[in-house]
N, C-alpha and C. Protein backbone atom coordinates (compact mmCIF):
# COMPACT_ATOMS: atom_id res chain seq x y z
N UNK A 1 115.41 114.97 108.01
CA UNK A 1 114.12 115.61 108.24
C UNK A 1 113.46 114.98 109.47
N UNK A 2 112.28 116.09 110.00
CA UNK A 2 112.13 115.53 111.49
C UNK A 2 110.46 114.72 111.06
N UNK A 3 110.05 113.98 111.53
CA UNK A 3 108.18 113.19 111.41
C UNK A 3 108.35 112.97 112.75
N UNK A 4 107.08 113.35 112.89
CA UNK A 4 105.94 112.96 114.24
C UNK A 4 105.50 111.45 114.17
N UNK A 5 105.83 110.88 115.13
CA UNK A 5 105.09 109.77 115.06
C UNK A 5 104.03 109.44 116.20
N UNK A 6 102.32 109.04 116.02
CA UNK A 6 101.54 109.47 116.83
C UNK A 6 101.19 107.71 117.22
N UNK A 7 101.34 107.33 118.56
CA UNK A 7 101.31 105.83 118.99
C UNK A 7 99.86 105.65 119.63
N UNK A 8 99.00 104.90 120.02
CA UNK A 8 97.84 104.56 120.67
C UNK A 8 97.85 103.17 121.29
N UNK A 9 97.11 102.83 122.66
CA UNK A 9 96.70 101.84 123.34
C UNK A 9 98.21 101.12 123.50
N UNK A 10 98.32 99.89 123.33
CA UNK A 10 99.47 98.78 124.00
C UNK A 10 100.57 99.39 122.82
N UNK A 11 100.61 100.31 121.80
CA UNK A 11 102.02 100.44 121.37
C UNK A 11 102.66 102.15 122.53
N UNK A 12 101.47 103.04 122.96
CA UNK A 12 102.04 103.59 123.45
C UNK A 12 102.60 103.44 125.17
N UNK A 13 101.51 102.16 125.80
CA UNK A 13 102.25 101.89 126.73
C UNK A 13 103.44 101.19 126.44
N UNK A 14 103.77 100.85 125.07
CA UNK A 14 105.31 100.22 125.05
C UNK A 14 106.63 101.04 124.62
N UNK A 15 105.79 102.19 124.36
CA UNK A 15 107.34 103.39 124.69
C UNK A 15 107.15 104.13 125.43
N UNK A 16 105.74 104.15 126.36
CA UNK A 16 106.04 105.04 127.36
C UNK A 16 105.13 106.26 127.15
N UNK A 17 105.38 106.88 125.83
CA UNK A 17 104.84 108.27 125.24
C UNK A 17 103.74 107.92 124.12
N UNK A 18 103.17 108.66 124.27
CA UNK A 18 102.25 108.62 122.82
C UNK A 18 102.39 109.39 121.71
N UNK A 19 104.03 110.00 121.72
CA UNK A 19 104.35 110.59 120.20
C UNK A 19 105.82 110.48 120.52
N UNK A 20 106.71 109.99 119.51
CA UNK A 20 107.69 110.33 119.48
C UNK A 20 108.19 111.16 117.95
N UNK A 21 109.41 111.68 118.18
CA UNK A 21 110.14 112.63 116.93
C UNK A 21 111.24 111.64 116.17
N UNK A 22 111.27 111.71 115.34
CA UNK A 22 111.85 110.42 114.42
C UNK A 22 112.67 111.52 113.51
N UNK A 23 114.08 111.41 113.58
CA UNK A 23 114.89 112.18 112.23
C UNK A 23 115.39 110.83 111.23
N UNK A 24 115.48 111.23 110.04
CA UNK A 24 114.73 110.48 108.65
C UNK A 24 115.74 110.94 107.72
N UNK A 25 116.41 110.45 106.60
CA UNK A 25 117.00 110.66 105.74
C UNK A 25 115.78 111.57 104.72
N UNK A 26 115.79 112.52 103.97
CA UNK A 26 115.39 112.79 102.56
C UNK A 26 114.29 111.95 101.96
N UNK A 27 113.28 111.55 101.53
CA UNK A 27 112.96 110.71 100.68
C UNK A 27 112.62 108.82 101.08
N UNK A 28 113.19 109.13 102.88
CA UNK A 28 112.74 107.65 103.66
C UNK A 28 111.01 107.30 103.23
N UNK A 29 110.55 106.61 103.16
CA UNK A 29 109.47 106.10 103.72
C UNK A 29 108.87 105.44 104.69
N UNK A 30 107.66 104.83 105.08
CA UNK A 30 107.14 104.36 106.08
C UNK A 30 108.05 103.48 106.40
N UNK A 31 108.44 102.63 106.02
CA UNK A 31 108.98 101.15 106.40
C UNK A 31 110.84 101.53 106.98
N UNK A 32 111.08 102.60 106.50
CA UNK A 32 112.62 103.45 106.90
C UNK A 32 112.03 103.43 108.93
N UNK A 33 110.45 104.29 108.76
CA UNK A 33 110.57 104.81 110.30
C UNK A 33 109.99 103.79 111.03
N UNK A 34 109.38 102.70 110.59
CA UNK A 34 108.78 101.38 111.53
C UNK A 34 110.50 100.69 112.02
N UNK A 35 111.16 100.62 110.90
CA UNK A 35 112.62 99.91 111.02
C UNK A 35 113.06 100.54 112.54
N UNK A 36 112.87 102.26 112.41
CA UNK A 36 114.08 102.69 113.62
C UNK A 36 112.88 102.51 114.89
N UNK A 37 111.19 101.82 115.12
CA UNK A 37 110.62 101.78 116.12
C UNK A 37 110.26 100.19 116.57
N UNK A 38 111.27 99.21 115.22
CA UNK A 38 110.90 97.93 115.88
C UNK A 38 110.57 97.50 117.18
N UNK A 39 111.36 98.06 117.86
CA UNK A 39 110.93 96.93 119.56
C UNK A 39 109.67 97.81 120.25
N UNK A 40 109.04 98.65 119.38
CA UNK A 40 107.60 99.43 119.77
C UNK A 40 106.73 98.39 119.52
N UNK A 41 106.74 98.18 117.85
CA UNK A 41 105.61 97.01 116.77
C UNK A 41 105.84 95.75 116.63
N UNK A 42 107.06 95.53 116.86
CA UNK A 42 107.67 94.03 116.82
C UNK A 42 106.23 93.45 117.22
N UNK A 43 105.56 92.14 116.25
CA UNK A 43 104.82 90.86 116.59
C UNK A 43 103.15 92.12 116.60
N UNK A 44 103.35 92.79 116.68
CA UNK A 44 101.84 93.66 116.29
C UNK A 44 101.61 94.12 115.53
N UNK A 45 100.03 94.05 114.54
CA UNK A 45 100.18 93.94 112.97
C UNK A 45 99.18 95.69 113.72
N UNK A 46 99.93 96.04 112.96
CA UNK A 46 99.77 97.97 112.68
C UNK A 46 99.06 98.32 111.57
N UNK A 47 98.24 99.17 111.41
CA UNK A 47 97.88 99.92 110.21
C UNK A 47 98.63 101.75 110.43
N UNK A 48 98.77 102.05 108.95
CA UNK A 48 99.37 103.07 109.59
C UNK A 48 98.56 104.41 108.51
N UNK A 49 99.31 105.56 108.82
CA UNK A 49 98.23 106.60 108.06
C UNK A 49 99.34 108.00 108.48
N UNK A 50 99.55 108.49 107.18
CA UNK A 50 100.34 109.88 107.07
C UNK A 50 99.03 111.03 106.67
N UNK A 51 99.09 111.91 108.27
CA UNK A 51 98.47 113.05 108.11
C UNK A 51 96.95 112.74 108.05
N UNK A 52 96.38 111.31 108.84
CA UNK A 52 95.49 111.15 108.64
C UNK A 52 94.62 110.05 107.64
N UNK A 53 95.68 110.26 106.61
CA UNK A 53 95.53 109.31 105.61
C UNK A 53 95.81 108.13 105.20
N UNK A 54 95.46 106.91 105.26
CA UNK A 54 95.95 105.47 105.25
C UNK A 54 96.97 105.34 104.09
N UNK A 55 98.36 104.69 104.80
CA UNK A 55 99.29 104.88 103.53
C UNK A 55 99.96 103.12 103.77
N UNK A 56 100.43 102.89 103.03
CA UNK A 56 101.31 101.22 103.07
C UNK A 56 102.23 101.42 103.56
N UNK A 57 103.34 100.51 103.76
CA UNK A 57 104.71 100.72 104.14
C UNK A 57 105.83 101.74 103.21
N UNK A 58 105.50 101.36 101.41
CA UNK A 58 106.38 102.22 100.49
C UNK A 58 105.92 103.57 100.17
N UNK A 59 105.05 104.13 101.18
CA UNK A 59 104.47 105.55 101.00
C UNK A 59 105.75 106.71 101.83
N UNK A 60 105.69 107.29 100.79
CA UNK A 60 107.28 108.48 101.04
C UNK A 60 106.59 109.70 101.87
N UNK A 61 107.90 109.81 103.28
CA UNK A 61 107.34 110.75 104.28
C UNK A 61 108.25 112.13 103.74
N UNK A 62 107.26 113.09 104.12
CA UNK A 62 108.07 114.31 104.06
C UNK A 62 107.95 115.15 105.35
N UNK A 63 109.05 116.00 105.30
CA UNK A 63 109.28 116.49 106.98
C UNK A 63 108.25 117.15 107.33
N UNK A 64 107.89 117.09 108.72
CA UNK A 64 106.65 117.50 109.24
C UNK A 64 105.33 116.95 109.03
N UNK A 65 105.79 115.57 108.55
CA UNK A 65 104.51 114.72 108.22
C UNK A 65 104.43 114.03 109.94
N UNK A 66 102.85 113.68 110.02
CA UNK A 66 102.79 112.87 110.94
C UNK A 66 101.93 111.45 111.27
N UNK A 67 103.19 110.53 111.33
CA UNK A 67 102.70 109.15 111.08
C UNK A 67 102.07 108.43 112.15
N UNK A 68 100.90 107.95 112.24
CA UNK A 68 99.94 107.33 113.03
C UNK A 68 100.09 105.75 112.91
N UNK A 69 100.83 105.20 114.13
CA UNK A 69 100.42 103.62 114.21
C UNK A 69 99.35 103.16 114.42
N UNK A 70 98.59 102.50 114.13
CA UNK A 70 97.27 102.32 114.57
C UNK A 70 97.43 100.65 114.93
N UNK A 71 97.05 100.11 116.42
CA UNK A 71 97.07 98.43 116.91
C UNK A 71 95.46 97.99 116.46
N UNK A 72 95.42 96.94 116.49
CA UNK A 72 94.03 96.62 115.68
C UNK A 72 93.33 96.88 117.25
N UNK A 73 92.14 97.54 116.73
CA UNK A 73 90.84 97.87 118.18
C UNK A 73 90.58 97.33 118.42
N UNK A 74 89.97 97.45 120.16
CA UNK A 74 89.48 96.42 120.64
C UNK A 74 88.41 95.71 120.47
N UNK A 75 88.29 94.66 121.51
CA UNK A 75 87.12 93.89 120.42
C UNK A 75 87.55 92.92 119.20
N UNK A 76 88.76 93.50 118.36
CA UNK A 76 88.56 93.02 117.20
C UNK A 76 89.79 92.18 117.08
N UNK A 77 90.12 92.53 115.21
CA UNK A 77 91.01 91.30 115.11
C UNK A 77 92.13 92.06 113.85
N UNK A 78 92.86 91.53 113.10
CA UNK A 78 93.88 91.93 112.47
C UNK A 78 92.48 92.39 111.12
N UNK A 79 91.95 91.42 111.35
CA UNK A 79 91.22 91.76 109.97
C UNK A 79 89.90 93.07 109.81
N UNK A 80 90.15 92.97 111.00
CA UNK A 80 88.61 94.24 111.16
C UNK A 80 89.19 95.65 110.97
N UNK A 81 90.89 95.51 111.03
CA UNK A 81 91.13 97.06 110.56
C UNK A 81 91.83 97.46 109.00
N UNK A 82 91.73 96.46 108.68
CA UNK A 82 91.11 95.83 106.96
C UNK A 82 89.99 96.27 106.57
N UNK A 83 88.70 96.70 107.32
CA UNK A 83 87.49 96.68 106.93
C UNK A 83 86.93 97.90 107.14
N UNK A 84 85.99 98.53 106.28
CA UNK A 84 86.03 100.19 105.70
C UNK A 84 84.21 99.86 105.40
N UNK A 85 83.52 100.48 106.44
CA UNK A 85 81.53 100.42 106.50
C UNK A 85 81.02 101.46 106.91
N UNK A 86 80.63 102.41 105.61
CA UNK A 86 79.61 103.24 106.18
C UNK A 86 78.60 103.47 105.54
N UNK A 87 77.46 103.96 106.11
CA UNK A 87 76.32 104.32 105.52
C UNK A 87 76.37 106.17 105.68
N UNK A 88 75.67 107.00 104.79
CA UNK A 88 76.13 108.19 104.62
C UNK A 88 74.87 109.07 103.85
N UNK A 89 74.48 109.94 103.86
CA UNK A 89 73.68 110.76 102.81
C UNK A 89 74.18 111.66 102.02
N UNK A 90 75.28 111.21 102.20
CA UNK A 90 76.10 112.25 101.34
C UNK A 90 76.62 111.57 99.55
N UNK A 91 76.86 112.30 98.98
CA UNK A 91 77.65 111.21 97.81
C UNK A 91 78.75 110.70 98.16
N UNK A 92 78.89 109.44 97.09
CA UNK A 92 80.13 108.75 98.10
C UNK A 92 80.98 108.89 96.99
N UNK A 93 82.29 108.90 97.92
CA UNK A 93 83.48 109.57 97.19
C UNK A 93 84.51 108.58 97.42
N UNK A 94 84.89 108.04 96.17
CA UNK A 94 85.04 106.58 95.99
C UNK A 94 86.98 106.96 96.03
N UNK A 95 87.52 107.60 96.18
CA UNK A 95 89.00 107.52 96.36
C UNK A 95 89.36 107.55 97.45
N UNK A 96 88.78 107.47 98.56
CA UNK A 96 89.03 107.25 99.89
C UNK A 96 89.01 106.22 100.04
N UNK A 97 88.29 105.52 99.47
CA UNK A 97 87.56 103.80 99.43
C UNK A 97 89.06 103.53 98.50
N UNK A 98 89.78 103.81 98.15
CA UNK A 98 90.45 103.13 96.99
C UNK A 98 91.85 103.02 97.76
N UNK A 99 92.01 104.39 98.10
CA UNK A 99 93.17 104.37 98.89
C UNK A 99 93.54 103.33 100.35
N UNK A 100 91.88 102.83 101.12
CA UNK A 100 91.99 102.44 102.21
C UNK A 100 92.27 100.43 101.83
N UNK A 101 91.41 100.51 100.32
CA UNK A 101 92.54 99.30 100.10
C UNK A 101 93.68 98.49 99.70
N UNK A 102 94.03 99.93 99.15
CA UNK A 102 95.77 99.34 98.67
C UNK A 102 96.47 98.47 99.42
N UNK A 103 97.33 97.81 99.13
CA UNK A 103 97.95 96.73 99.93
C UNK A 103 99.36 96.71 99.04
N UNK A 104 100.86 96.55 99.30
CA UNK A 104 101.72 95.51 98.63
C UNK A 104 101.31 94.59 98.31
N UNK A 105 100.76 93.83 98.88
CA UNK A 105 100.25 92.35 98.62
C UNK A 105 98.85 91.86 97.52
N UNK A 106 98.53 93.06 97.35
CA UNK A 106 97.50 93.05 96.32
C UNK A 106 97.87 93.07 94.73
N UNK A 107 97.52 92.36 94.06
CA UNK A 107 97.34 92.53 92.65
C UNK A 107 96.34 92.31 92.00
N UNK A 108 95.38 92.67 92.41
CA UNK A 108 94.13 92.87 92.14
C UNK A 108 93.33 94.08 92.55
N UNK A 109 92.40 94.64 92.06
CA UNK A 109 91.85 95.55 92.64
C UNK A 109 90.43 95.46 92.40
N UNK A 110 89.17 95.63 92.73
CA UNK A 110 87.53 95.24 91.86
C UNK A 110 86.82 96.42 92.76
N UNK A 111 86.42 97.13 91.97
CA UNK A 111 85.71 97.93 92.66
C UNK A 111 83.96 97.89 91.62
N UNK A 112 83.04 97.99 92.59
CA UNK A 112 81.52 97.83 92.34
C UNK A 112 80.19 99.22 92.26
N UNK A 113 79.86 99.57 91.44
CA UNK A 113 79.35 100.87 91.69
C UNK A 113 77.77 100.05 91.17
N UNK A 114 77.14 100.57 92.55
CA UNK A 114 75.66 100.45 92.08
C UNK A 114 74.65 101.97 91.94
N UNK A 115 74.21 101.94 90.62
CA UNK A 115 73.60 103.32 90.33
C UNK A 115 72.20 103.35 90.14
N UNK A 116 72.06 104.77 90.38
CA UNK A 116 70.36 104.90 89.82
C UNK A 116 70.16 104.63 88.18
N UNK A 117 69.13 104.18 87.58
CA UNK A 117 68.75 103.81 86.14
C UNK A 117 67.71 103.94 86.01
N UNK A 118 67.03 104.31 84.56
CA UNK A 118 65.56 104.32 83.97
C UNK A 118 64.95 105.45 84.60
N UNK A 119 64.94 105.77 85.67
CA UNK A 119 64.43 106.88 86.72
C UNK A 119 65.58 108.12 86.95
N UNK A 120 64.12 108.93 87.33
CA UNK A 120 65.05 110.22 87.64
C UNK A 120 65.96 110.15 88.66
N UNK A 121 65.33 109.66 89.75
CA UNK A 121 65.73 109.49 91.02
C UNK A 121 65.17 108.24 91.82
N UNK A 122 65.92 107.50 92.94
CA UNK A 122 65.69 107.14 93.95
C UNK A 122 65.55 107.36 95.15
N UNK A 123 65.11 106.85 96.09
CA UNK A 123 65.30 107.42 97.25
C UNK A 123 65.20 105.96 98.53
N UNK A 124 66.63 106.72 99.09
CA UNK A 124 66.93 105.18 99.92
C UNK A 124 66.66 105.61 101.68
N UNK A 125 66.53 104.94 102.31
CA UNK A 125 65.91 104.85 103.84
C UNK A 125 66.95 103.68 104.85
N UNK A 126 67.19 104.11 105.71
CA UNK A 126 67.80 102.77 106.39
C UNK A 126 67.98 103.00 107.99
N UNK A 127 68.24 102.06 108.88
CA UNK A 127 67.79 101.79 110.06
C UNK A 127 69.75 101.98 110.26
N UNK A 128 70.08 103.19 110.04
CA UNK A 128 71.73 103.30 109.85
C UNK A 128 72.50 102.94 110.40
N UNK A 129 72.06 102.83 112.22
CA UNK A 129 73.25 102.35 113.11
C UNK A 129 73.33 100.93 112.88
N UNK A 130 72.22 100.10 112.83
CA UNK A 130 72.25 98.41 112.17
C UNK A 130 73.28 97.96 111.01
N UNK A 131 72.52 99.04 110.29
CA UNK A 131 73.05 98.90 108.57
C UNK A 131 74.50 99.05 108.58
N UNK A 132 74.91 99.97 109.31
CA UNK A 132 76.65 100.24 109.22
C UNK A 132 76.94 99.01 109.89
N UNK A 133 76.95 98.59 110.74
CA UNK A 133 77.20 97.51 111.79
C UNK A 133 77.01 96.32 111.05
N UNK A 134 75.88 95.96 110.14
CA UNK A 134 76.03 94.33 109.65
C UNK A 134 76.14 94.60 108.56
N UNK A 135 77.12 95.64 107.53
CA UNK A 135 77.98 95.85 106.80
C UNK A 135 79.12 95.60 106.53
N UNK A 136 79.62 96.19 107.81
CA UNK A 136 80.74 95.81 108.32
C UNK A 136 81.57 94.43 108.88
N UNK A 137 79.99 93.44 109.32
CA UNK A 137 80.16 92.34 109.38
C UNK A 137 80.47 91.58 107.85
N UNK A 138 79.56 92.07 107.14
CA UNK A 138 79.54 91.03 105.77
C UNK A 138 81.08 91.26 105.13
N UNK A 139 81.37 92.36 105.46
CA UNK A 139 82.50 93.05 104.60
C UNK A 139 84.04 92.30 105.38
N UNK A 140 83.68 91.98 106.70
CA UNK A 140 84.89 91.40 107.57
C UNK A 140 84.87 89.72 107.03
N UNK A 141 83.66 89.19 107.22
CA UNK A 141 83.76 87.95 106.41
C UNK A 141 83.98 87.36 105.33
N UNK A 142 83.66 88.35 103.87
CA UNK A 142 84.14 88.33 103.03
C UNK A 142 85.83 88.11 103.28
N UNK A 143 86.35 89.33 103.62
CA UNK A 143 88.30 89.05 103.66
C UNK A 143 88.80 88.38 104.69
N UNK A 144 87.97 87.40 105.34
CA UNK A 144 88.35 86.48 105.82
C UNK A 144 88.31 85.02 104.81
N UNK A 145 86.74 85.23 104.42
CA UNK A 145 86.74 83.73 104.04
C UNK A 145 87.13 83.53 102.32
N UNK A 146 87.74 84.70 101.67
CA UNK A 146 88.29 84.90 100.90
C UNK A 146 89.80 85.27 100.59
N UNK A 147 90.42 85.79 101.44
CA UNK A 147 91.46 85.82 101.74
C UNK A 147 92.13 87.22 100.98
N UNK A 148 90.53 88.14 101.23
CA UNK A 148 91.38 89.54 100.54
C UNK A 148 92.10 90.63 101.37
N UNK A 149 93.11 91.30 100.75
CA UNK A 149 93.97 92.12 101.64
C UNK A 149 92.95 93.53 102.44
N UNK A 150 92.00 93.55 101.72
CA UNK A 150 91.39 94.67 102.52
C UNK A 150 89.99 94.80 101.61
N UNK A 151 88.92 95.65 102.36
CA UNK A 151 87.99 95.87 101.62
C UNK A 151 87.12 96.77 102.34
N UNK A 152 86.32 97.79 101.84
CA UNK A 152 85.74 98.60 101.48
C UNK A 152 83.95 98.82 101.55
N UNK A 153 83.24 98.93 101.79
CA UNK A 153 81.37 99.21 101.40
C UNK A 153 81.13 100.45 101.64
N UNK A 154 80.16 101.44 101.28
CA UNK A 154 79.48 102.34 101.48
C UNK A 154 78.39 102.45 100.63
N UNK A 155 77.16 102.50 101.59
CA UNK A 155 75.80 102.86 100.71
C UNK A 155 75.33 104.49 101.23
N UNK A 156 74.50 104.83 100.45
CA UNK A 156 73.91 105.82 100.18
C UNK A 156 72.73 106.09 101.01
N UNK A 157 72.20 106.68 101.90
CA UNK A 157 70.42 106.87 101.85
C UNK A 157 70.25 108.92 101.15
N UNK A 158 68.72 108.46 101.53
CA UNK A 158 68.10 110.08 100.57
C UNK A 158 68.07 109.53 99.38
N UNK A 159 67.79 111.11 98.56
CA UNK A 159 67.43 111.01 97.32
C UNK A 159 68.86 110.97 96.72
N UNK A 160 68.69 109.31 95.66
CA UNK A 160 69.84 109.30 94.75
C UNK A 160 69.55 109.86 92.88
N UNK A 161 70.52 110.83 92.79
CA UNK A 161 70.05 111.30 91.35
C UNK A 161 70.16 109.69 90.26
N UNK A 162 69.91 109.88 89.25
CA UNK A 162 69.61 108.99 87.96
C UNK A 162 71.28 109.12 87.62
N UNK A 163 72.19 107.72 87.45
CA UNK A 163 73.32 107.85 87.12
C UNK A 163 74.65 108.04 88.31
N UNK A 164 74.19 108.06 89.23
CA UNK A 164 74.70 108.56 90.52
C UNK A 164 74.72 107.17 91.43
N UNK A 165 75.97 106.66 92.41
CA UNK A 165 76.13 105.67 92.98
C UNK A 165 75.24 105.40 94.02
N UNK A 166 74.43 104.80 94.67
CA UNK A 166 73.57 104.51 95.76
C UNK A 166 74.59 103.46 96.89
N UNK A 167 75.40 102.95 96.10
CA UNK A 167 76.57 101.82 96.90
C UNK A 167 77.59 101.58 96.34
N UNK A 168 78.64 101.21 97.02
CA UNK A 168 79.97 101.55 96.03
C UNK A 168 80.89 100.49 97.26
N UNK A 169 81.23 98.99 96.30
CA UNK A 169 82.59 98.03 97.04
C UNK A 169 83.28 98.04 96.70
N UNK A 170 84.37 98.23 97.41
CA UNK A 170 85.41 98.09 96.79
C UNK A 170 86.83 96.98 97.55
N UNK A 171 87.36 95.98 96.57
CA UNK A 171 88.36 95.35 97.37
C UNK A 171 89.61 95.14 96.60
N UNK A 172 90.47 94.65 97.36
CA UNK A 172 92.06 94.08 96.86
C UNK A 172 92.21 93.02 97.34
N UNK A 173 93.23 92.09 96.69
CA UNK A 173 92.97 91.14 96.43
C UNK A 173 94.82 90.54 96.20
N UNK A 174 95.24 89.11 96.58
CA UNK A 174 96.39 88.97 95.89
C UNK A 174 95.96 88.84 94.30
N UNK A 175 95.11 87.95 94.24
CA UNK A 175 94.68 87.59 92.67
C UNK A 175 93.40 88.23 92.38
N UNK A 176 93.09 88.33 90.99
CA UNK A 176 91.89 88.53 90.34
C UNK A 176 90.34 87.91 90.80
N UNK A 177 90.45 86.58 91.25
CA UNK A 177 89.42 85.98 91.17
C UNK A 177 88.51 85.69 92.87
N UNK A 178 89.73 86.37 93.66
CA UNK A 178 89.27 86.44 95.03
C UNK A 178 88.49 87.61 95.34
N UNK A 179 89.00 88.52 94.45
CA UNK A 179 89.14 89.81 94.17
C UNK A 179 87.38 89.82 94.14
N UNK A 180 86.89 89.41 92.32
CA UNK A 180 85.94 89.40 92.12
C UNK A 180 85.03 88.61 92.74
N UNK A 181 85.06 87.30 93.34
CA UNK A 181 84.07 86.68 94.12
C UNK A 181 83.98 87.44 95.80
N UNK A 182 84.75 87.85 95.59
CA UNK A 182 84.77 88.90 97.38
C UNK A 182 83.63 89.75 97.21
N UNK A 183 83.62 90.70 96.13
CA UNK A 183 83.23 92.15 95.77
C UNK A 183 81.87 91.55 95.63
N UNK A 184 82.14 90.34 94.43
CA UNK A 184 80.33 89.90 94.37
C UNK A 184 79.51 89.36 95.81
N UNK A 185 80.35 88.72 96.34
CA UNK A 185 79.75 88.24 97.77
C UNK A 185 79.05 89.67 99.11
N UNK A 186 80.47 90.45 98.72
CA UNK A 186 79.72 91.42 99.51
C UNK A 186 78.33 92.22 99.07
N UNK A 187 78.41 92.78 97.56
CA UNK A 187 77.33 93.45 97.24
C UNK A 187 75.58 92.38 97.44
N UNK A 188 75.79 91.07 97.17
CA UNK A 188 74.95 90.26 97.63
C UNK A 188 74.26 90.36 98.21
N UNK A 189 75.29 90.19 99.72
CA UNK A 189 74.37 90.26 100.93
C UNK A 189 74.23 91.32 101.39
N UNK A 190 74.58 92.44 100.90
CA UNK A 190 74.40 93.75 101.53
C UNK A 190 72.91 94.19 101.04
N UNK A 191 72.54 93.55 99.64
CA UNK A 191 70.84 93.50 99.00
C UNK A 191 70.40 92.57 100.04
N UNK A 192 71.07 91.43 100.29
CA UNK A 192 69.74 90.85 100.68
C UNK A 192 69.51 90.97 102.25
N UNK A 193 70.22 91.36 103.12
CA UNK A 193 70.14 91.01 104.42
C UNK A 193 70.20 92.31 105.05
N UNK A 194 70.82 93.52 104.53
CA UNK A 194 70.96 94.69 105.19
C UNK A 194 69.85 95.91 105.52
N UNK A 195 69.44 96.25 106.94
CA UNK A 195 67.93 97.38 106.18
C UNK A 195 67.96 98.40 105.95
N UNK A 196 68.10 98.21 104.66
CA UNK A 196 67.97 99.39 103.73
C UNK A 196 66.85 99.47 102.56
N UNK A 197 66.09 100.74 102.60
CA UNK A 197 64.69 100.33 101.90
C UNK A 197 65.18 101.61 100.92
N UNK A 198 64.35 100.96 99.59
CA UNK A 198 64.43 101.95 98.63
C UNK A 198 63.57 102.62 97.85
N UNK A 199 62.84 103.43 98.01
CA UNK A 199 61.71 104.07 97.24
C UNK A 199 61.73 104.43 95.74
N UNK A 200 61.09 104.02 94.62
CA UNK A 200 61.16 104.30 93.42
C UNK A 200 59.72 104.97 92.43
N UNK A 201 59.80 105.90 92.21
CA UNK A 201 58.48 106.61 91.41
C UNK A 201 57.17 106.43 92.88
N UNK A 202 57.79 106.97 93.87
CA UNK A 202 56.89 106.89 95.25
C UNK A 202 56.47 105.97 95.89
N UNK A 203 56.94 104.63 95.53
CA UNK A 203 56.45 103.28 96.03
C UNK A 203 57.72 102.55 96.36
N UNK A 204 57.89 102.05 97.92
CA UNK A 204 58.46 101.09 98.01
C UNK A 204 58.52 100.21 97.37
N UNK A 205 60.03 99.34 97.11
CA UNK A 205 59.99 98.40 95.88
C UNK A 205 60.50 97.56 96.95
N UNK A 206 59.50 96.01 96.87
CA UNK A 206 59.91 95.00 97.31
C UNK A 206 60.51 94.23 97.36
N UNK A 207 61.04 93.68 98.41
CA UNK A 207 62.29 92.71 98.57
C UNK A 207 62.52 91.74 99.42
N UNK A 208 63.28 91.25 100.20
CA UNK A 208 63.67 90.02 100.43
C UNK A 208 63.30 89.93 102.60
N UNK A 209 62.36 89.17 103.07
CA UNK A 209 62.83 89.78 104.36
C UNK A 209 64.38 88.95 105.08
N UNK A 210 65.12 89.71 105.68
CA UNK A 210 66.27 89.84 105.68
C UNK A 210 66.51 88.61 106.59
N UNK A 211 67.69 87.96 106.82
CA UNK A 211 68.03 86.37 107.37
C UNK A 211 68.79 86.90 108.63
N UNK A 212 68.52 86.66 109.38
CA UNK A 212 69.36 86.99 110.47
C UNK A 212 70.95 86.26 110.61
């Protein structure tokens, strides 16, 4: 069977093209078509994604799928394309978040849902381009200084219904307990330091001013 493979930045100046055609046994997976592009990735840690979608190495290709190398962006580091921050008004739809942290290397998984309670509704406010941005920070330091395979944040603004997520972490983990002190560390500081304001029965509810 034939897969597309779609290359970017220093892996496609290292074949030249920015897609090549890869023929594949039946039932290969990712790690079958990295094997036949070693001297592309060799020593560069890749994330990769079928059809768009973030998949691991044992994720099974089917023909006419098309596999995306992704080199970690610039600016950054192996670990920042580990790291998954947005702020949104939309509901958040927590299997995207689930999928982006799978890992082999994980045996753990902790995911965090913070909801509306007692009230009908909330209603959240935030300074969004900041908020995504030192989200994303807290969320990169966490799986650094924890040592988790990947991780996850998204909060909410607007009106949140009663029962309904306003923020949602999620991480992986080799073990359990990195797992859970990661997830708790992030939701933490994402209360205490991030600006995001939350309105309840028409009154701002007070909080912490934020630490730079």
């Amino acid at each position: 069977m034939k897969v597309r493979i779609r290359l970017f930045a220093g892996l496609r100046e290292r074949a030249g093209v920015d897609q090549v055609e890869l023929e594949l046994p039946e039932q290969a997976c990712v790690r079958d078509a990295l094997a036949q592009l070693h001297g592309v990735t060799n020593d560069v840690p890749v994330v990769m994604a079928i059809n768009q979608e973030y998949a691991d190495e044992d994720a099974i290709l089917q023909a006419g799928d098309e596999l995306a190398l992704i080199p970690p962006v610039s600016g950054g580091s192996q670990v920042q394309a580990r790291v998954y921050a947005r702020v949104t008004d939309q509901p958040i739809a927590v299997d995207p978040m689930l999928d982006f942290v799978r890992d082999p290397a994980a045996g753990a998984l902790v995911t965090f849902h913070g909801v509306t309670r007692e009230v009908e509704q909330l209603e959240y406010e935030a300074y969004a381009e900041m908020a995504e941005r030192q989200i994303g920070e807290i969320v990169a330091q966490a799986l650094e200084r924890h040592g988790l395979c990947a991780a996850a944040a998204e909060h909410r603004t607007g009106v949140v219904p009663r029962s309904d997520s306003s923020v949602v972490v999620v991480v992986s983990a080799p073990h359990r307990g990195e797992a859970f002190t990661g997830a708790r560390e992030i939701i933490d500081r994402i209360k205490a330091q991030v600006p995001i304001w939350k309105k309840e029965c028409g009154e701002w509810v007070p909080g912490n001013v934020p630490s730079p």
